[in-house]
N, C-alpha and C. Protein backbone atom coordinates (compact mmCIF):
# COMPACT_ATOMS: atom_id res chain seq x y z
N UNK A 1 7.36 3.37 18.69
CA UNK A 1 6.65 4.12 17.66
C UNK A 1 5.91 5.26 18.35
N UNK A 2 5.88 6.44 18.15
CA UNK A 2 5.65 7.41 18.25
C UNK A 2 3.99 7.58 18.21
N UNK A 3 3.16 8.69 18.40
CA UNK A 3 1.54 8.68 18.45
C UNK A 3 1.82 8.95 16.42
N UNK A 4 2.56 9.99 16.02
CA UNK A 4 2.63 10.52 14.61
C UNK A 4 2.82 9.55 13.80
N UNK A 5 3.26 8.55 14.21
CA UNK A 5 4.01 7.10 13.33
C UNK A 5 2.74 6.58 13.27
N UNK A 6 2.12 5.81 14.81
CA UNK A 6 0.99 5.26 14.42
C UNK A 6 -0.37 5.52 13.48
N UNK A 7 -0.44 7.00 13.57
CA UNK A 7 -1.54 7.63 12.95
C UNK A 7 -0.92 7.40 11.54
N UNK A 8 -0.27 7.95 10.64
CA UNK A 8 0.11 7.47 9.39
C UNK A 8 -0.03 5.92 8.85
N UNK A 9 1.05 5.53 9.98
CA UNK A 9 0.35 3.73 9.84
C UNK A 9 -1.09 3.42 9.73
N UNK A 10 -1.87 4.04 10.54
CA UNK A 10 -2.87 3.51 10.51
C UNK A 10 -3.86 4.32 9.31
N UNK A 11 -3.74 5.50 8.92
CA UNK A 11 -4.68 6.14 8.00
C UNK A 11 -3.70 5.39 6.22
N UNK A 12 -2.83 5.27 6.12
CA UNK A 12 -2.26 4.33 5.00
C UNK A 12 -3.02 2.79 5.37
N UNK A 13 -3.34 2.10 6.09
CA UNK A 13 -3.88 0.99 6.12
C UNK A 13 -5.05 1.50 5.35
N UNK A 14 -6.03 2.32 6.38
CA UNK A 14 -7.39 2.57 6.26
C UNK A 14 -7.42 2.75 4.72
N UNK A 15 -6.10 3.79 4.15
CA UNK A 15 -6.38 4.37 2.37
C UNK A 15 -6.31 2.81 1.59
N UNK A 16 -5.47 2.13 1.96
CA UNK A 16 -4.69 0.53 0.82
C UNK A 16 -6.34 -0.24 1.13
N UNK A 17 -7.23 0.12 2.29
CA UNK A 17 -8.05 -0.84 2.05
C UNK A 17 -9.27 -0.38 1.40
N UNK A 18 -9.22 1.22 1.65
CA UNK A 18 -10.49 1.43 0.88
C UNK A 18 -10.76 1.38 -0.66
N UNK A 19 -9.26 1.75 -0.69
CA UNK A 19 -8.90 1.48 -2.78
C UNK A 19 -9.27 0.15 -3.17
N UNK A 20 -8.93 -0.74 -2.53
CA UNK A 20 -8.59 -2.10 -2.28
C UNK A 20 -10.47 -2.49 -2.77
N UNK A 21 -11.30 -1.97 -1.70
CA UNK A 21 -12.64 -2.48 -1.95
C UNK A 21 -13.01 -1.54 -2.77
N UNK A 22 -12.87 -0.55 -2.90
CA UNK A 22 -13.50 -0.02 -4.39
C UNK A 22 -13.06 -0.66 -5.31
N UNK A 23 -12.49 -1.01 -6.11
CA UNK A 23 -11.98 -1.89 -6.90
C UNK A 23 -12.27 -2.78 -7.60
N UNK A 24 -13.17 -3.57 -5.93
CA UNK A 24 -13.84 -5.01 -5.70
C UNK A 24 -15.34 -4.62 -5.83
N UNK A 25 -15.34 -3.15 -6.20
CA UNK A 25 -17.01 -2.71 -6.02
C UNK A 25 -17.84 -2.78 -4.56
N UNK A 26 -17.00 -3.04 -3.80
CA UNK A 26 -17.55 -2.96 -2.18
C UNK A 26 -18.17 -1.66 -1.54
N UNK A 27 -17.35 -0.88 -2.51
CA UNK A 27 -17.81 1.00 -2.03
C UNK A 27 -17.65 1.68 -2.93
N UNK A 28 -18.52 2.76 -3.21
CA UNK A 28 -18.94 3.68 -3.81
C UNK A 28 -17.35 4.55 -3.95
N UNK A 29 -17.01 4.90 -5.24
CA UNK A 29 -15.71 5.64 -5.74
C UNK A 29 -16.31 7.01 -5.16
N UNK A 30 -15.15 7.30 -4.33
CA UNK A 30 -14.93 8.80 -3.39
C UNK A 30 -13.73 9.34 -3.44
N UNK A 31 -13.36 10.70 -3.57
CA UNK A 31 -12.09 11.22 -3.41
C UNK A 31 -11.75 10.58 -2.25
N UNK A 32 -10.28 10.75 -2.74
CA UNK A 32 -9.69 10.81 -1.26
C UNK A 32 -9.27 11.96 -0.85
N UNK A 33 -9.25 12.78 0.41
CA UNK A 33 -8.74 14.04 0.68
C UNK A 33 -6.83 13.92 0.66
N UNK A 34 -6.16 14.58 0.29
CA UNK A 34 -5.17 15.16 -0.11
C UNK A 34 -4.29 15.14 1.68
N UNK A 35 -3.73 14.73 2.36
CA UNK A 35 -2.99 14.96 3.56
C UNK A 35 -1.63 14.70 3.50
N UNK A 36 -0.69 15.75 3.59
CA UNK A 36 0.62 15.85 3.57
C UNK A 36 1.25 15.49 4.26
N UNK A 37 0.53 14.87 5.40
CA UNK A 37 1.86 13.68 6.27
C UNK A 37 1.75 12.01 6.04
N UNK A 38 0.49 12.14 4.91
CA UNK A 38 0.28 10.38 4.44
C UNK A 38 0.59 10.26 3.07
N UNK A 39 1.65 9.63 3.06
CA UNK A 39 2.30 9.00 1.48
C UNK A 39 0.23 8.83 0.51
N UNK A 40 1.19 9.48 -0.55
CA UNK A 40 0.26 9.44 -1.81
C UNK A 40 -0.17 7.88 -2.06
N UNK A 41 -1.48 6.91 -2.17
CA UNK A 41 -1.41 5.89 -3.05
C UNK A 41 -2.38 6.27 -3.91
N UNK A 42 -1.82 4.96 -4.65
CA UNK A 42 -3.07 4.95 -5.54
C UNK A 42 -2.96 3.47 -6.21
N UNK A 43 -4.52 2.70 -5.65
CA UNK A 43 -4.41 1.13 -6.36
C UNK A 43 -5.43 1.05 -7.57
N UNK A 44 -4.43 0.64 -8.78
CA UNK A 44 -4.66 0.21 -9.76
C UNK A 44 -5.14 -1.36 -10.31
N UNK A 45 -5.95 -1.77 -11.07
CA UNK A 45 -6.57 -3.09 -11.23
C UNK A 45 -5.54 -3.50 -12.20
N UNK A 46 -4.59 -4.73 -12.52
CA UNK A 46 -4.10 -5.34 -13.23
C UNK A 46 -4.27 -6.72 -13.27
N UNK A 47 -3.77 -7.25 -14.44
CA UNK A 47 -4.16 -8.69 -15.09
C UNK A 47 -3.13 -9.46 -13.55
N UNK A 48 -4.42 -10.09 -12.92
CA UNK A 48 -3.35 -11.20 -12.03
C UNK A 48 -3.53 -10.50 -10.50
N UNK A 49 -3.71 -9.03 -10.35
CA UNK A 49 -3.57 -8.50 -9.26
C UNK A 49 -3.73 -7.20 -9.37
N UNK A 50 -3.13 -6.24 -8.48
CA UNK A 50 -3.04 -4.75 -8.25
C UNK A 50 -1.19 -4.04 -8.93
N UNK A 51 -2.05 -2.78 -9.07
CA UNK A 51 -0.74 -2.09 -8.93
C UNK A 51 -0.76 -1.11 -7.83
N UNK A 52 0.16 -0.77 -6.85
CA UNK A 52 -0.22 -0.02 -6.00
C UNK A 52 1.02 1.40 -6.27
N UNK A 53 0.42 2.59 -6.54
CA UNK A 53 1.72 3.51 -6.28
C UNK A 53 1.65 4.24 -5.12
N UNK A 54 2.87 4.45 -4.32
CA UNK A 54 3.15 5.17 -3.07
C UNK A 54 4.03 6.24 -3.31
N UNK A 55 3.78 7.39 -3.20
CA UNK A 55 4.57 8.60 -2.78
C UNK A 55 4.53 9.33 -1.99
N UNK A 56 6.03 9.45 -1.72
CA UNK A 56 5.95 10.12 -0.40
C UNK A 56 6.70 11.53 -0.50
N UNK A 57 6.21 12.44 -0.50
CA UNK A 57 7.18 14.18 -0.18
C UNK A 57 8.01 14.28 0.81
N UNK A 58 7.97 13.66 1.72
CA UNK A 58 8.88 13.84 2.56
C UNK A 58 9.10 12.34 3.43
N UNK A 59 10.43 12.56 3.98
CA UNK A 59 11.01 11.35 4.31
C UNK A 59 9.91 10.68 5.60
N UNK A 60 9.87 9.65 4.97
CA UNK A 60 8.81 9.03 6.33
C UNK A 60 9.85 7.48 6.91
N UNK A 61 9.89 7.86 7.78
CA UNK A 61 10.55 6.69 8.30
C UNK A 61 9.93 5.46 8.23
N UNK A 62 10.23 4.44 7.93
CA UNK A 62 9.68 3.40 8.29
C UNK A 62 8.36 2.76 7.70
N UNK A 63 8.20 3.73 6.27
CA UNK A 63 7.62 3.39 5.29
C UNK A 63 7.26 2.27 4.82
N UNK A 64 8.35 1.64 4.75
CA UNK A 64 8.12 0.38 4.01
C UNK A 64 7.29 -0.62 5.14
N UNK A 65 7.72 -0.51 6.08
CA UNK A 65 7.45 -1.46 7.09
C UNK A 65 5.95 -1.23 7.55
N UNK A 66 5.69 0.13 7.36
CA UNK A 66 3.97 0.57 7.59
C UNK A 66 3.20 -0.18 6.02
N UNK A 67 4.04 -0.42 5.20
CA UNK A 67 2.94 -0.81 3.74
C UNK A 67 2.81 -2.16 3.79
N UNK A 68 4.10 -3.18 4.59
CA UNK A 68 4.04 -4.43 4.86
C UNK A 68 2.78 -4.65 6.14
N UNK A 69 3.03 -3.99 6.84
CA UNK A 69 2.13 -4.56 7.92
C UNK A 69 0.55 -4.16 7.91
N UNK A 70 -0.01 -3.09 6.39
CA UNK A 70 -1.13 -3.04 6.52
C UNK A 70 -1.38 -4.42 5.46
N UNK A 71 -1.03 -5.00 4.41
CA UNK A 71 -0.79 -6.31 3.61
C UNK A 71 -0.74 -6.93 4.91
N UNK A 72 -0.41 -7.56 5.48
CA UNK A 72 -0.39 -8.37 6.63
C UNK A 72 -1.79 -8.69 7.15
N UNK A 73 -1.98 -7.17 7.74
CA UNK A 73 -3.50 -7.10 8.59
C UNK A 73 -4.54 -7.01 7.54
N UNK A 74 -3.98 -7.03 6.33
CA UNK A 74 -5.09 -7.54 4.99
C UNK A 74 -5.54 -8.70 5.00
N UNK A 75 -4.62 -9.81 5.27
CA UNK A 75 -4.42 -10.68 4.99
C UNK A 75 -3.28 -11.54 3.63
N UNK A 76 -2.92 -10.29 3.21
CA UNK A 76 -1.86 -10.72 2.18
C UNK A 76 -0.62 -11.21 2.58
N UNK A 77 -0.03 -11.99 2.36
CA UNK A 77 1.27 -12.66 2.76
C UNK A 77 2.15 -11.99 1.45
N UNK A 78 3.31 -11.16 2.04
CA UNK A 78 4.52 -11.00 0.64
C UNK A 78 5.52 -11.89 0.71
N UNK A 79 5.96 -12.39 -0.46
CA UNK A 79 6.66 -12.99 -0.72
C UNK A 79 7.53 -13.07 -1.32
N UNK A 80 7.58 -11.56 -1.94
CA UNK A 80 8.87 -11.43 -2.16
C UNK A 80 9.04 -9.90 -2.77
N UNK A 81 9.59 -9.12 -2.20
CA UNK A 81 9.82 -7.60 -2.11
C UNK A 81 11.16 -7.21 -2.53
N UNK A 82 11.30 -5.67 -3.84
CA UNK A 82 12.27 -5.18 -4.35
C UNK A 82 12.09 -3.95 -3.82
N UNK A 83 12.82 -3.56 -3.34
CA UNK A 83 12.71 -1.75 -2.65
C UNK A 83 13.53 -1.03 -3.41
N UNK A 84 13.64 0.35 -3.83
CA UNK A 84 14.69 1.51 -4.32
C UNK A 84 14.38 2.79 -3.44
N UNK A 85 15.39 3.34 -3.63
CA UNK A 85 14.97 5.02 -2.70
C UNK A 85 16.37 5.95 -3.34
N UNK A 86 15.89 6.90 -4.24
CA UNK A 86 16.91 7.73 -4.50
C UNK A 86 15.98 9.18 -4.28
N UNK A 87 16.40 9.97 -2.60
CA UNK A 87 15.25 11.07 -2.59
C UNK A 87 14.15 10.61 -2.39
N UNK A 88 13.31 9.95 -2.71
CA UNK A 88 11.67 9.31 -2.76
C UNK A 88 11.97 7.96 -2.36
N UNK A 89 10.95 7.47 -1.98
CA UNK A 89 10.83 6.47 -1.44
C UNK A 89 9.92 5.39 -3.03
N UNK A 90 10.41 4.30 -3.57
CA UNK A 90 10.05 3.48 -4.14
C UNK A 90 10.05 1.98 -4.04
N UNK A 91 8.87 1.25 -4.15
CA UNK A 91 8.49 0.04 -3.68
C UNK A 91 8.20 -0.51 -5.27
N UNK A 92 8.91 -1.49 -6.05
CA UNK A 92 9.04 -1.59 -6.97
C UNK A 92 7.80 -3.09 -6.94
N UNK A 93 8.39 -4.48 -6.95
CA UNK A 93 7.23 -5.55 -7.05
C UNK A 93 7.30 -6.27 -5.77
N UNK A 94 6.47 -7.14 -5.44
CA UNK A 94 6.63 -8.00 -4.84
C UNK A 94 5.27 -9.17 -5.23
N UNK A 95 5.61 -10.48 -4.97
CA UNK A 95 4.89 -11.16 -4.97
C UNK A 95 3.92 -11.08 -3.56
N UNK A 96 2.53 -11.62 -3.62
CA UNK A 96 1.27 -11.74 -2.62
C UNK A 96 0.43 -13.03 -2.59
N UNK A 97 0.50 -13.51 -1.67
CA UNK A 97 -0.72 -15.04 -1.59
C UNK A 97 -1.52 -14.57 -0.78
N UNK A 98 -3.13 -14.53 -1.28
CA UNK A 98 -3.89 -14.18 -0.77
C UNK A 98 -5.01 -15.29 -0.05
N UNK A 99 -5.02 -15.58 0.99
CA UNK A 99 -6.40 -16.55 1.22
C UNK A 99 -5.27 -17.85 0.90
N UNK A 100 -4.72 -18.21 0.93
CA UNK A 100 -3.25 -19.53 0.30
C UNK A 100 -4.53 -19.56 -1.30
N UNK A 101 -4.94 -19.01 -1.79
CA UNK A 101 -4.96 -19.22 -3.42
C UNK A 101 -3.50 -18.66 -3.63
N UNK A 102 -3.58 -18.82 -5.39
CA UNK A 102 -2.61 -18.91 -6.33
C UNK A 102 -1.99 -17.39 -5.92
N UNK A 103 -0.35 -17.27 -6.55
CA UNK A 103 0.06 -15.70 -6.17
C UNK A 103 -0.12 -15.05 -6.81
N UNK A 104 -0.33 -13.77 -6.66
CA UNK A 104 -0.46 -12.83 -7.61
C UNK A 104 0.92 -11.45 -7.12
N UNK A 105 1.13 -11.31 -8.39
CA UNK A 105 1.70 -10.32 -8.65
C UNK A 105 1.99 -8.82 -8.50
N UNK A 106 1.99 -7.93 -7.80
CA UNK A 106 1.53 -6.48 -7.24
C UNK A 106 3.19 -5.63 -7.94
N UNK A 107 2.68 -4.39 -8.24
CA UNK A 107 3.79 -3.51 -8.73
C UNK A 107 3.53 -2.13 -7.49
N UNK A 108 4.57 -1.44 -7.59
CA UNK A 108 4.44 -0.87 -6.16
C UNK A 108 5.08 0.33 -7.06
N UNK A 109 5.02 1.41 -7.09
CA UNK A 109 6.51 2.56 -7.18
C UNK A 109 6.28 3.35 -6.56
């Protein structure tokens, strides 16, 4: 992995967790600044869990595998993942056990 890979990896962790605790009311709702080499999210509150959307403008390699491993270092376990990519990169559902409580449900696009 490259220094450019890691930095994306790691500022997409930093974004999935800060949405993540705003959410939870942990932190004060702040823009996020706008950066064109880090896929767009945005986490949404739903019945059961999150919705998370990811977009990306340009092809990022290894995408998917940077959104699994910040869930990981969350502590979320997936359990079960649908991927699409026509042009854009789309992460459709997957199941999440959080803490081994009950699973919840996450939508991804």
């Amino acid at each position: 992995m490259d220094a450019v890979d890691y930095c994306i990896r790691r500022r997409l962790k930093q974004k999935l967790q800060h949405q993540l605790n705003q959410l939870a009311g942990e932190t004060p709702q702040e823009p996020i600044h706008y950066d064109p080499l880090i896929p767009m999210m945005k986490v949404e509150a739903q019945e059961g869990g999150f919705m998370i959307k990811v977009v990306s403008e340009r092809n990022c390699k290894g995408l998917l595998e940077f959104i699994l491993e910040a869930f990981q270092d969350l502590g979320l376990d997936v359990l079960h993942a649908r991927v699409s990519s026509v042009d854009t990169f789309s992460l459709e559902t997957f199941g999440v056990k959080e803490n081994n409580e009950d699973t919840r449900y996450m939508c991804c696009c």
